[in-house]
PDB file of N, CA and C in Angstrom:
ATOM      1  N   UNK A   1    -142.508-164.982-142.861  1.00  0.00           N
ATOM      2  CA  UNK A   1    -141.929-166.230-143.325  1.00  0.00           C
ATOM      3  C   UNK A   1    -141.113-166.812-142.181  1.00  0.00           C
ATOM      4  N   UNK A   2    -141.030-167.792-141.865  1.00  0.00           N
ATOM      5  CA  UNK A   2    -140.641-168.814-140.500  1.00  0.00           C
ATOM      6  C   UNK A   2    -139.146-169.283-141.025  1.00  0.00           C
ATOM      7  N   UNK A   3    -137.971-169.130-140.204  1.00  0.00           N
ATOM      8  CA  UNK A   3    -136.907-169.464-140.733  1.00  0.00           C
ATOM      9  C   UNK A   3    -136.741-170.326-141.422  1.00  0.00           C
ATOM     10  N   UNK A   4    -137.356-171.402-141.284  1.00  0.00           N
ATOM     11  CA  UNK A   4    -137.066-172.781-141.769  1.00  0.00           C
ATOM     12  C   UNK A   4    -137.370-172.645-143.653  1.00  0.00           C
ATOM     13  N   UNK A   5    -138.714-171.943-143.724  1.00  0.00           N
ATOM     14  CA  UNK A   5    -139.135-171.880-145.227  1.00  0.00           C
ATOM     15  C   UNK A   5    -138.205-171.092-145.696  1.00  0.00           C
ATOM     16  N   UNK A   6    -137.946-169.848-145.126  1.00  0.00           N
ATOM     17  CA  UNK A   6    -136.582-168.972-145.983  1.00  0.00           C
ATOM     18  C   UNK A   6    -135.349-169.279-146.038  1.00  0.00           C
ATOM     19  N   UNK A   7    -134.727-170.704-144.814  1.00  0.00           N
ATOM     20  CA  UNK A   7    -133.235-171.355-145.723  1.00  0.00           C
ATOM     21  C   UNK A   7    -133.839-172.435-146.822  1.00  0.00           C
ATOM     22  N   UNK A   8    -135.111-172.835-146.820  1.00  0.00           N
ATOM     23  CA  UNK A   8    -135.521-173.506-148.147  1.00  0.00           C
ATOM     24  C   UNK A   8    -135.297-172.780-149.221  1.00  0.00           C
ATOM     25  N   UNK A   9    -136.194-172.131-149.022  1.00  0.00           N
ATOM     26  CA  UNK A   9    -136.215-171.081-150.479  1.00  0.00           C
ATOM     27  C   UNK A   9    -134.839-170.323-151.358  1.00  0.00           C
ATOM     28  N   UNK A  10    -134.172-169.817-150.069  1.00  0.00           N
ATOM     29  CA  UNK A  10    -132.549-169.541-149.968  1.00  0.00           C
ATOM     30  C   UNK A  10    -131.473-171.213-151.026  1.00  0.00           C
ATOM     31  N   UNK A  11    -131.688-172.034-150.023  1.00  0.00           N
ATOM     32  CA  UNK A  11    -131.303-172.821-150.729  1.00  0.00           C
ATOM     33  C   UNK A  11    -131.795-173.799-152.244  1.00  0.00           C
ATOM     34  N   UNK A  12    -133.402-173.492-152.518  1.00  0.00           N
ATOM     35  CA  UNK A  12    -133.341-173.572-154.068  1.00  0.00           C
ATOM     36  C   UNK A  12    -132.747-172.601-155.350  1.00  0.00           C
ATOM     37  N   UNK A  13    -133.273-171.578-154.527  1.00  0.00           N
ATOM     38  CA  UNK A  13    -132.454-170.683-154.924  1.00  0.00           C
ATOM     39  C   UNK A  13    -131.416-170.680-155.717  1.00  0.00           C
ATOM     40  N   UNK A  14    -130.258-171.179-154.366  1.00  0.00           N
ATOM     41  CA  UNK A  14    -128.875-171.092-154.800  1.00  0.00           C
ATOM     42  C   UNK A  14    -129.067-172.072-156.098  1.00  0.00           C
ATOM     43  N   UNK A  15    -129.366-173.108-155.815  1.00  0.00           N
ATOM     44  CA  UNK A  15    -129.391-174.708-156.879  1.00  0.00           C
ATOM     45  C   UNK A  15    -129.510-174.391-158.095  1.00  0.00           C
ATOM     46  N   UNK A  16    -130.886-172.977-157.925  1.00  0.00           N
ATOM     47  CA  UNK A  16    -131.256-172.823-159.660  1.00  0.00           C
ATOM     48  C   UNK A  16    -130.438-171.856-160.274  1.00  0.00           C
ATOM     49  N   UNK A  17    -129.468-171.063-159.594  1.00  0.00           N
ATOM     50  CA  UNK A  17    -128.642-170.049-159.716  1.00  0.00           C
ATOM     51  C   UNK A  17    -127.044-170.887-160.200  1.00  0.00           C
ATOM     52  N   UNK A  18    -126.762-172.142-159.254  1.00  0.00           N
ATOM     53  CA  UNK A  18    -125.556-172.898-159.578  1.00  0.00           C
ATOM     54  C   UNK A  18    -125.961-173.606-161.026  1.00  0.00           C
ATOM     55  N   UNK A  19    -126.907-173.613-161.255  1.00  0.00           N
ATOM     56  CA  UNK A  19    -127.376-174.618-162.218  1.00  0.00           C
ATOM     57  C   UNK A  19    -127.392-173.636-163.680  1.00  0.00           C
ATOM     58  N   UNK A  20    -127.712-172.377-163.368  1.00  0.00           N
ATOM     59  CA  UNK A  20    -127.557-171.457-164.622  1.00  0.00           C
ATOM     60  C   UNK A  20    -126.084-171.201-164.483  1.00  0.00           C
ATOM     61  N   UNK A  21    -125.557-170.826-163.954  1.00  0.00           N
ATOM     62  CA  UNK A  21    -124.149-170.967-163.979  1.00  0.00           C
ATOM     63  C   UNK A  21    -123.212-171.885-164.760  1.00  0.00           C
ATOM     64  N   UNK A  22    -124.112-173.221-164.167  1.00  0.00           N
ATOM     65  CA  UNK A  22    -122.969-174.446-165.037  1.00  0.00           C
ATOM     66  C   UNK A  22    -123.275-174.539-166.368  1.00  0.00           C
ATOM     67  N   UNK A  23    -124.517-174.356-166.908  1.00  0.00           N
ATOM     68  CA  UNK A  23    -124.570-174.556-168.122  1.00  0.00           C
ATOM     69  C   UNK A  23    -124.306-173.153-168.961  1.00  0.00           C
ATOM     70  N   UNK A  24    -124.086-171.962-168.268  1.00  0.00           N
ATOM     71  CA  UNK A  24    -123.539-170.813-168.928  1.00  0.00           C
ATOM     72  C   UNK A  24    -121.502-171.167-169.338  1.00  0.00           C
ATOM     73  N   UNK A  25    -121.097-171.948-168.428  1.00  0.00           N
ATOM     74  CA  UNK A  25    -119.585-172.322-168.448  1.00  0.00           C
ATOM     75  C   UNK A  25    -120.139-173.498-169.271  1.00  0.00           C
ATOM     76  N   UNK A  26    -120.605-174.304-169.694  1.00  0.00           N
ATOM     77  CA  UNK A  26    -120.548-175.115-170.521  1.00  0.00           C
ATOM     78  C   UNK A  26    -120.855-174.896-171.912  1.00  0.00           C
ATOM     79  N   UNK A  27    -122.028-173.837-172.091  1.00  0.00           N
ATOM     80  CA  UNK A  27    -122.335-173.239-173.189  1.00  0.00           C
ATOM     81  C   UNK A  27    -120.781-172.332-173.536  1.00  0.00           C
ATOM     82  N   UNK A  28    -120.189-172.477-172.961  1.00  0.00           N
ATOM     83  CA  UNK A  28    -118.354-171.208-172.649  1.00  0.00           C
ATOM     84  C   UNK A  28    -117.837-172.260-173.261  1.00  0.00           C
ATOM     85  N   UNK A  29    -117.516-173.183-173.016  1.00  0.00           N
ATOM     86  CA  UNK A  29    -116.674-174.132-173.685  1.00  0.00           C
ATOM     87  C   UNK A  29    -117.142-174.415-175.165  1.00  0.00           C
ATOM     88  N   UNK A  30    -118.384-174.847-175.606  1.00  0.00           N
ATOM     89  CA  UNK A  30    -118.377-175.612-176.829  1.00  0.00           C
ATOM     90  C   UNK A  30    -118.403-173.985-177.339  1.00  0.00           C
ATOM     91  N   UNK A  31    -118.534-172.700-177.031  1.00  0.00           N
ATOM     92  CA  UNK A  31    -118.496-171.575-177.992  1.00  0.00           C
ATOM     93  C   UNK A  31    -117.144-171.776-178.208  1.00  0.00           C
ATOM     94  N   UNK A  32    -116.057-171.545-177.429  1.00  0.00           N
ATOM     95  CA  UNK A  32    -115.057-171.761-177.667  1.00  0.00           C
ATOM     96  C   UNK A  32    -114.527-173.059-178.155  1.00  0.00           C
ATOM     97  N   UNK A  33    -114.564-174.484-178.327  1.00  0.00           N
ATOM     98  CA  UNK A  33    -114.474-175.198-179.392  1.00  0.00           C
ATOM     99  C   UNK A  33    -114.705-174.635-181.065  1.00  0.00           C
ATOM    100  N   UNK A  34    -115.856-173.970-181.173  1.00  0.00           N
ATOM    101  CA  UNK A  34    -115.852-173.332-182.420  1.00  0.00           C
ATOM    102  C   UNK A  34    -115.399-172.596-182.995  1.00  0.00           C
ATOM    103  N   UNK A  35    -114.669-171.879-181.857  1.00  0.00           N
ATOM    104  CA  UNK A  35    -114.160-170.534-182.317  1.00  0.00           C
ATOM    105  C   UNK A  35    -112.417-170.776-182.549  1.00  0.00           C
ATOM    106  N   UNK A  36    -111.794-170.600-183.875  1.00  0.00           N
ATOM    107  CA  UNK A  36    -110.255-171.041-184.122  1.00  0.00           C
ATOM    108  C   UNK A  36    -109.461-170.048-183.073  1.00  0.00           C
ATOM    109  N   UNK A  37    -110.005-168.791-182.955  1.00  0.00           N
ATOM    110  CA  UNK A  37    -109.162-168.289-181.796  1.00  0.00           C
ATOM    111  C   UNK A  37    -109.032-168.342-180.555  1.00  0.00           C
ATOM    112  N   UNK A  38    -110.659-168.998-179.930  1.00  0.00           N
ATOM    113  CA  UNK A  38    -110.367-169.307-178.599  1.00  0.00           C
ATOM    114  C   UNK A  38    -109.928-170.774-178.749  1.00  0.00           C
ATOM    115  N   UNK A  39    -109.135-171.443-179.426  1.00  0.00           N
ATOM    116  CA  UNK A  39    -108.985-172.855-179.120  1.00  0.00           C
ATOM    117  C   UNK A  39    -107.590-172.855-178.095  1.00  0.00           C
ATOM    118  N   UNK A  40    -108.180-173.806-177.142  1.00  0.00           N
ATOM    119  CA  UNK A  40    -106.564-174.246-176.436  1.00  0.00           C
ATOM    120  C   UNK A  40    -105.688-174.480-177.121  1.00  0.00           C
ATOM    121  N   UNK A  41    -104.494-174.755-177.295  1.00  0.00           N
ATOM    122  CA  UNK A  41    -103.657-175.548-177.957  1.00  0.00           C
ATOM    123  C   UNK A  41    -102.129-175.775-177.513  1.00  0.00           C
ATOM    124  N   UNK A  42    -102.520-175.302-175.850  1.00  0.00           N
ATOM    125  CA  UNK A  42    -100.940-175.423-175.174  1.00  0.00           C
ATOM    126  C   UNK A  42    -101.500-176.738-174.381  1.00  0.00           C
ATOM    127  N   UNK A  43    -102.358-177.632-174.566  1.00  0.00           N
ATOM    128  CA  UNK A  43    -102.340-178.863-174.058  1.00  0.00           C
ATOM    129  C   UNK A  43    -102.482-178.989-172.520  1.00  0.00           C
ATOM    130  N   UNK A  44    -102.712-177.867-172.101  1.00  0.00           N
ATOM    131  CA  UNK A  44    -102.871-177.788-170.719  1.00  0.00           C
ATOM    132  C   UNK A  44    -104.565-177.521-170.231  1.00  0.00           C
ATOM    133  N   UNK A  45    -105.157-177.729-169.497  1.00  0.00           N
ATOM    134  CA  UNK A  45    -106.406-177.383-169.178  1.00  0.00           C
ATOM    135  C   UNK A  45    -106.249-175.636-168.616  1.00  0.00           C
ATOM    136  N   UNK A  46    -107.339-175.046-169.003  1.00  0.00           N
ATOM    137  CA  UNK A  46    -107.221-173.939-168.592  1.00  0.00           C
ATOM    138  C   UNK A  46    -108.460-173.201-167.865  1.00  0.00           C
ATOM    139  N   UNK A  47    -108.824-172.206-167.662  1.00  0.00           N
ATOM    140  CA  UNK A  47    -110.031-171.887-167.231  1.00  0.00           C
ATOM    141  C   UNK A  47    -111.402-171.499-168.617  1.00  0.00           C
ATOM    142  N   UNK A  48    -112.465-171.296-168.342  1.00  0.00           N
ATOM    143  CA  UNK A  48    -113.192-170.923-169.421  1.00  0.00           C
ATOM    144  C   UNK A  48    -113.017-169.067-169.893  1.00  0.00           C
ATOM    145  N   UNK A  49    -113.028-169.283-171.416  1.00  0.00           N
ATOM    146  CA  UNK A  49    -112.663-167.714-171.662  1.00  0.00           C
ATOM    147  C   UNK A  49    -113.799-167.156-171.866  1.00  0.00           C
ATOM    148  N   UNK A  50    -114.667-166.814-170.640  1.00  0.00           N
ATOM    149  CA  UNK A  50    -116.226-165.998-170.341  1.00  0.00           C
ATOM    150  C   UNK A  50    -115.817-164.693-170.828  1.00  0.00           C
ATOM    151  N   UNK A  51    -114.839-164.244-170.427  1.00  0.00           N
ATOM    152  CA  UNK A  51    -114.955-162.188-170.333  1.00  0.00           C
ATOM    153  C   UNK A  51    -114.381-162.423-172.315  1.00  0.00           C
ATOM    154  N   UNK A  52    -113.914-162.727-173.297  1.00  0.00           N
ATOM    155  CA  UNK A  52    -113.504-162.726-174.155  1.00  0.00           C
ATOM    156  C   UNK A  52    -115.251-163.546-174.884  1.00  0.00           C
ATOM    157  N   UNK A  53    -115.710-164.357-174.432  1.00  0.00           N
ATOM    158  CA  UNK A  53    -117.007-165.378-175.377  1.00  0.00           C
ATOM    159  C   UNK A  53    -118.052-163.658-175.108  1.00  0.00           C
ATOM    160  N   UNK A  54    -117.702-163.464-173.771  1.00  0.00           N
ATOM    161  CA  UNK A  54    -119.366-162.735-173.243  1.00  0.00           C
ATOM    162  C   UNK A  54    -119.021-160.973-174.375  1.00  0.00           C
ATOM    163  N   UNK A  55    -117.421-160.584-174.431  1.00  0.00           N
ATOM    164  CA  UNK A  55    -117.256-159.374-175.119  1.00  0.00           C
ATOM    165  C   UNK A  55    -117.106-159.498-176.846  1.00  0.00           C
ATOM    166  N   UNK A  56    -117.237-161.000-177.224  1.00  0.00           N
ATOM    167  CA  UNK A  56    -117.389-161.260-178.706  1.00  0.00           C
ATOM    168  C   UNK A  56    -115.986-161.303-179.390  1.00  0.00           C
ATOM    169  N   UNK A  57    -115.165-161.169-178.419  1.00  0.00           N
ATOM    170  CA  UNK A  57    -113.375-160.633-178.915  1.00  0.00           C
ATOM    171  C   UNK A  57    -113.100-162.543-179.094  1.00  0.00           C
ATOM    172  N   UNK A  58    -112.562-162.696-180.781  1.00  0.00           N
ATOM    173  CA  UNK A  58    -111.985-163.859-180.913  1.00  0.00           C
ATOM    174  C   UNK A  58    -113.279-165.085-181.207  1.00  0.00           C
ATOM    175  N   UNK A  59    -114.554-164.499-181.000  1.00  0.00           N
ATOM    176  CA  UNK A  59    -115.474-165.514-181.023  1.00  0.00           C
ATOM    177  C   UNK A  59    -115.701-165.847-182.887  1.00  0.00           C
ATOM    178  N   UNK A  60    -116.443-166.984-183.335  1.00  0.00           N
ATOM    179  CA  UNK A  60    -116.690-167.423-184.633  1.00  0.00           C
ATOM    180  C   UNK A  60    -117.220-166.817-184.708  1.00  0.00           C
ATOM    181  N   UNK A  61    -117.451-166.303-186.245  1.00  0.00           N
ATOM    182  CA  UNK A  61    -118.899-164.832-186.525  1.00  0.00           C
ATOM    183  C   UNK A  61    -120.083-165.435-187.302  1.00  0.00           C
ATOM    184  N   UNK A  62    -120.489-167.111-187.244  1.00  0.00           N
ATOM    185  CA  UNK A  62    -121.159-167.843-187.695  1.00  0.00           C
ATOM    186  C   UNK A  62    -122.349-167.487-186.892  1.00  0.00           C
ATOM    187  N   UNK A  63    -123.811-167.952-187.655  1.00  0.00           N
ATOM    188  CA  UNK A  63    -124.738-167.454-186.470  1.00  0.00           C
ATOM    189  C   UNK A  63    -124.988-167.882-185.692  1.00  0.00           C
ATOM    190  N   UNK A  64    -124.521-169.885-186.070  1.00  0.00           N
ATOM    191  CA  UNK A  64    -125.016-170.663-184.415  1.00  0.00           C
ATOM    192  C   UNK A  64    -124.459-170.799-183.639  1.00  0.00           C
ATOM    193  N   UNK A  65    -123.031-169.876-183.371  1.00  0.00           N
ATOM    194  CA  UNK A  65    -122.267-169.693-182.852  1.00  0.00           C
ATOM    195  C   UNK A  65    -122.478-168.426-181.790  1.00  0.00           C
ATOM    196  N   UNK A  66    -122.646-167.251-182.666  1.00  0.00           N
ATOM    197  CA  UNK A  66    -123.753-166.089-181.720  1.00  0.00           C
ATOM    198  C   UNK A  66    -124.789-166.453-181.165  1.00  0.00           C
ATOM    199  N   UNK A  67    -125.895-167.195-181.512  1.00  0.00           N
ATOM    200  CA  UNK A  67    -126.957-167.803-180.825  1.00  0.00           C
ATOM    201  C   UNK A  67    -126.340-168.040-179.733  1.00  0.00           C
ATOM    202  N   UNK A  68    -125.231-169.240-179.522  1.00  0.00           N
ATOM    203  CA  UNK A  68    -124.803-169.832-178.382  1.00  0.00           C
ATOM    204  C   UNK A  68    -124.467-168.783-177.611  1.00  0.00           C
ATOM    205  N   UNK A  69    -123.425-167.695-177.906  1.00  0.00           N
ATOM    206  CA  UNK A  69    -122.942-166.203-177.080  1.00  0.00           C
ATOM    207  C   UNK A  69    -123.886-165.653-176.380  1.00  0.00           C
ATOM    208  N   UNK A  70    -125.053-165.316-177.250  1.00  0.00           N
ATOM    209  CA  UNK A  70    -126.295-164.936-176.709  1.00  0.00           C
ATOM    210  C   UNK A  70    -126.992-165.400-175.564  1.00  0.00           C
ATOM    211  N   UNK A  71    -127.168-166.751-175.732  1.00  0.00           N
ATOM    212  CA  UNK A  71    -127.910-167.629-174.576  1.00  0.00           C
ATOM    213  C   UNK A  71    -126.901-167.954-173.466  1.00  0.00           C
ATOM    214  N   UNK A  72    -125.471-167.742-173.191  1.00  0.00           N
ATOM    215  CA  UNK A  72    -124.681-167.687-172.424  1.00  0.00           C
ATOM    216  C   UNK A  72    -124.381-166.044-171.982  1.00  0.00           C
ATOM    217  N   UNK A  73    -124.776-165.465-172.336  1.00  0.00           N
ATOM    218  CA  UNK A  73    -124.868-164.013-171.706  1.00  0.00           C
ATOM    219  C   UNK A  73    -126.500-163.859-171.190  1.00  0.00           C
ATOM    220  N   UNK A  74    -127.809-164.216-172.240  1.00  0.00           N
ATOM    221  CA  UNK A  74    -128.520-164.715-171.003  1.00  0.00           C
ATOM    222  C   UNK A  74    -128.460-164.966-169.708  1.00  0.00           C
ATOM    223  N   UNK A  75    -127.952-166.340-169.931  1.00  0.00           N
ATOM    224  CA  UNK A  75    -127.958-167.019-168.533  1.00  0.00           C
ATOM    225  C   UNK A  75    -127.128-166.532-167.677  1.00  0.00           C
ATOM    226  N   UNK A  76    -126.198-166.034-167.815  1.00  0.00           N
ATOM    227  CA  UNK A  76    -125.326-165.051-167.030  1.00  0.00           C
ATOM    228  C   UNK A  76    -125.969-163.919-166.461  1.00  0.00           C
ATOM    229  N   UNK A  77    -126.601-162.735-167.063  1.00  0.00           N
ATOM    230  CA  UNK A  77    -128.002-161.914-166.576  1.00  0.00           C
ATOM    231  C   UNK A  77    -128.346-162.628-165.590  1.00  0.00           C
ATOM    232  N   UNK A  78    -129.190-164.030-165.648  1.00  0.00           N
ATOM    233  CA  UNK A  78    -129.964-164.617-165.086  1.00  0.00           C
ATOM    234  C   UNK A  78    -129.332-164.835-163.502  1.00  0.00           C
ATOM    235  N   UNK A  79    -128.308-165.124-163.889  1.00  0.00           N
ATOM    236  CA  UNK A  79    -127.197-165.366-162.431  1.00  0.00           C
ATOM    237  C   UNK A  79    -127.025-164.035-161.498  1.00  0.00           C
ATOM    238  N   UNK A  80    -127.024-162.966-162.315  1.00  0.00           N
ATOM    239  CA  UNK A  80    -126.798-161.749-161.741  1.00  0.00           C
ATOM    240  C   UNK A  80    -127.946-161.418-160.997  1.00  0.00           C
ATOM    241  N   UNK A  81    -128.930-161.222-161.801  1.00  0.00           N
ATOM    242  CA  UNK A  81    -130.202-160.947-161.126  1.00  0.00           C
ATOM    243  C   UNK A  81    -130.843-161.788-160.212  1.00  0.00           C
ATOM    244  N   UNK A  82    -130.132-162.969-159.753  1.00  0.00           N
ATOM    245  CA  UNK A  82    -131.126-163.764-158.891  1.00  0.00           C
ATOM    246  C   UNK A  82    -129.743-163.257-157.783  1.00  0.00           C
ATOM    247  N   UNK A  83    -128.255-162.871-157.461  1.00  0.00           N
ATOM    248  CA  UNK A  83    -127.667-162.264-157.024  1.00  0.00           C
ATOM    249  C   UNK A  83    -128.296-160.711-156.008  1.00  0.00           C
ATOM    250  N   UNK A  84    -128.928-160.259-157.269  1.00  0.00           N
ATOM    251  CA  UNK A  84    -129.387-159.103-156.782  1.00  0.00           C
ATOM    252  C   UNK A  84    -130.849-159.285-155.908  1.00  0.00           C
ATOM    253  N   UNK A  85    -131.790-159.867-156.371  1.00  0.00           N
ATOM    254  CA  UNK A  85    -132.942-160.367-156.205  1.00  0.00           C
ATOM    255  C   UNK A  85    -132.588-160.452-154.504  1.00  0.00           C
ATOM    256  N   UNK A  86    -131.324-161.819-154.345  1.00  0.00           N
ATOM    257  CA  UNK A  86    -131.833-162.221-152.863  1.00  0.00           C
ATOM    258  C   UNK A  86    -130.751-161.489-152.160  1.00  0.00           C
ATOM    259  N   UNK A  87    -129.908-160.483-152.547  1.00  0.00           N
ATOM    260  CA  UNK A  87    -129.467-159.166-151.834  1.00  0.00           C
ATOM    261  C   UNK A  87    -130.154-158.569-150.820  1.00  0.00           C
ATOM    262  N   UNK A  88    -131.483-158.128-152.157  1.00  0.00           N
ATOM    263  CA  UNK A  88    -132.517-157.244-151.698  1.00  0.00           C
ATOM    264  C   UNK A  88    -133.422-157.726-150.615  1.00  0.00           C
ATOM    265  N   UNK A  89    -133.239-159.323-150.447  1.00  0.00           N
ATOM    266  CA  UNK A  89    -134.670-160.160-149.602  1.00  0.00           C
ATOM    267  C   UNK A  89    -133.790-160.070-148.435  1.00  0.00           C
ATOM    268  N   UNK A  90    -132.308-160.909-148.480  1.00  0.00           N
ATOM    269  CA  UNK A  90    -131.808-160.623-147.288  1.00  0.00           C
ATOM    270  C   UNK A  90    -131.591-159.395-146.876  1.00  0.00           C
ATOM    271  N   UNK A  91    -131.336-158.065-147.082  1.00  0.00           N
ATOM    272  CA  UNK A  91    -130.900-157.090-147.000  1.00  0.00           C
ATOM    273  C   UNK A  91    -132.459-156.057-146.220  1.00  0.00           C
ATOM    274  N   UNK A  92    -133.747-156.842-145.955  1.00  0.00           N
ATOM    275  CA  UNK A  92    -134.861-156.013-146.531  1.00  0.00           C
ATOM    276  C   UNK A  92    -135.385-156.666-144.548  1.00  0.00           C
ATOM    277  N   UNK A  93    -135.673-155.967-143.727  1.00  0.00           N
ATOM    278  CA  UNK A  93    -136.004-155.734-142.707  1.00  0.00           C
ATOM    279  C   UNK A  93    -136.947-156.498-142.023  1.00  0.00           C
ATOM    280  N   UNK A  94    -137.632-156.365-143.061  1.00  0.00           N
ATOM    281  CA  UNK A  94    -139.002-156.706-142.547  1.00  0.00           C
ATOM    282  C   UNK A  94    -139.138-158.719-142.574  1.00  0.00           C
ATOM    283  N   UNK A  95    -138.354-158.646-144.120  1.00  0.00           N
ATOM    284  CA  UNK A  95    -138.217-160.371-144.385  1.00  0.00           C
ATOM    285  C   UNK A  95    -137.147-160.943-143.095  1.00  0.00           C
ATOM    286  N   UNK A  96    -136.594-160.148-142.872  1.00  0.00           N
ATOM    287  CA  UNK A  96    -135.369-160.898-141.532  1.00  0.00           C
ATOM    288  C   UNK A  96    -136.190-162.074-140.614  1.00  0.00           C
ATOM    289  N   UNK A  97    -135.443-163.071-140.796  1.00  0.00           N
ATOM    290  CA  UNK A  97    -135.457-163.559-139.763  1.00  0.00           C
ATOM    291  C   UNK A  97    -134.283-163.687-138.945  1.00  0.00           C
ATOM    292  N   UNK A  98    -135.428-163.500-137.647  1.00  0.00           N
ATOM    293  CA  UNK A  98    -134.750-163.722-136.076  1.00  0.00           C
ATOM    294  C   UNK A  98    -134.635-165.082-135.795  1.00  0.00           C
ATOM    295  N   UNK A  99    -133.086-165.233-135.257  1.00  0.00           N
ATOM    296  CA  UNK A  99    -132.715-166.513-134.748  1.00  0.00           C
ATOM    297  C   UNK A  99    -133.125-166.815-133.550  1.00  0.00           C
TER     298      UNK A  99
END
């Protein structure tokens, strides 16, 4: 593979990896809209509560509410493994490219 095609590929990559990401933090928010215990209510913006939506602690126990948990721990997997995926490509000898 010729450098040029592997910072392509590298960089869709990333895009489809940032892109499962954002909609895993967005699927984070409206779970938490539903849920009475993760609601904000100190009026301040805060960060998204992933490690509490992704461990079920405080989440609604409605089902389209788990659906949503579900498909945001999905897509989270999904993030991990494309993490690991291009670990292994950069990390792998033979794929190197020389500058």
């Amino acid at each position: 593979m010729t450098g040029d095609a592997f910072y392509r590929l590298v960089g869709i990559w990333a895009l489809a990896l940032l892109a499962a990401f954002t909609q895993a933090i967005r699927l984070g928010y409206r779970i938490e809209a539903r849920s009475p215990g993760l609601t904000n209510r100190s009026g301040f913006p805060r960060k998204a509560m992933m490690f509490h939506t992704i461990t079920n602690i405080n989440v609604a126990r409605d089902e389209e509410t788990q659906a949503m948990r579900r498909r945001m721990s999905r897509l989270l997997l999904i993030v991990l493994a494309g993490f690991v995926v291009m670990g292994g490509l950069v990390s792998d000898p033979l794929l190197r490219v020389r500058a």
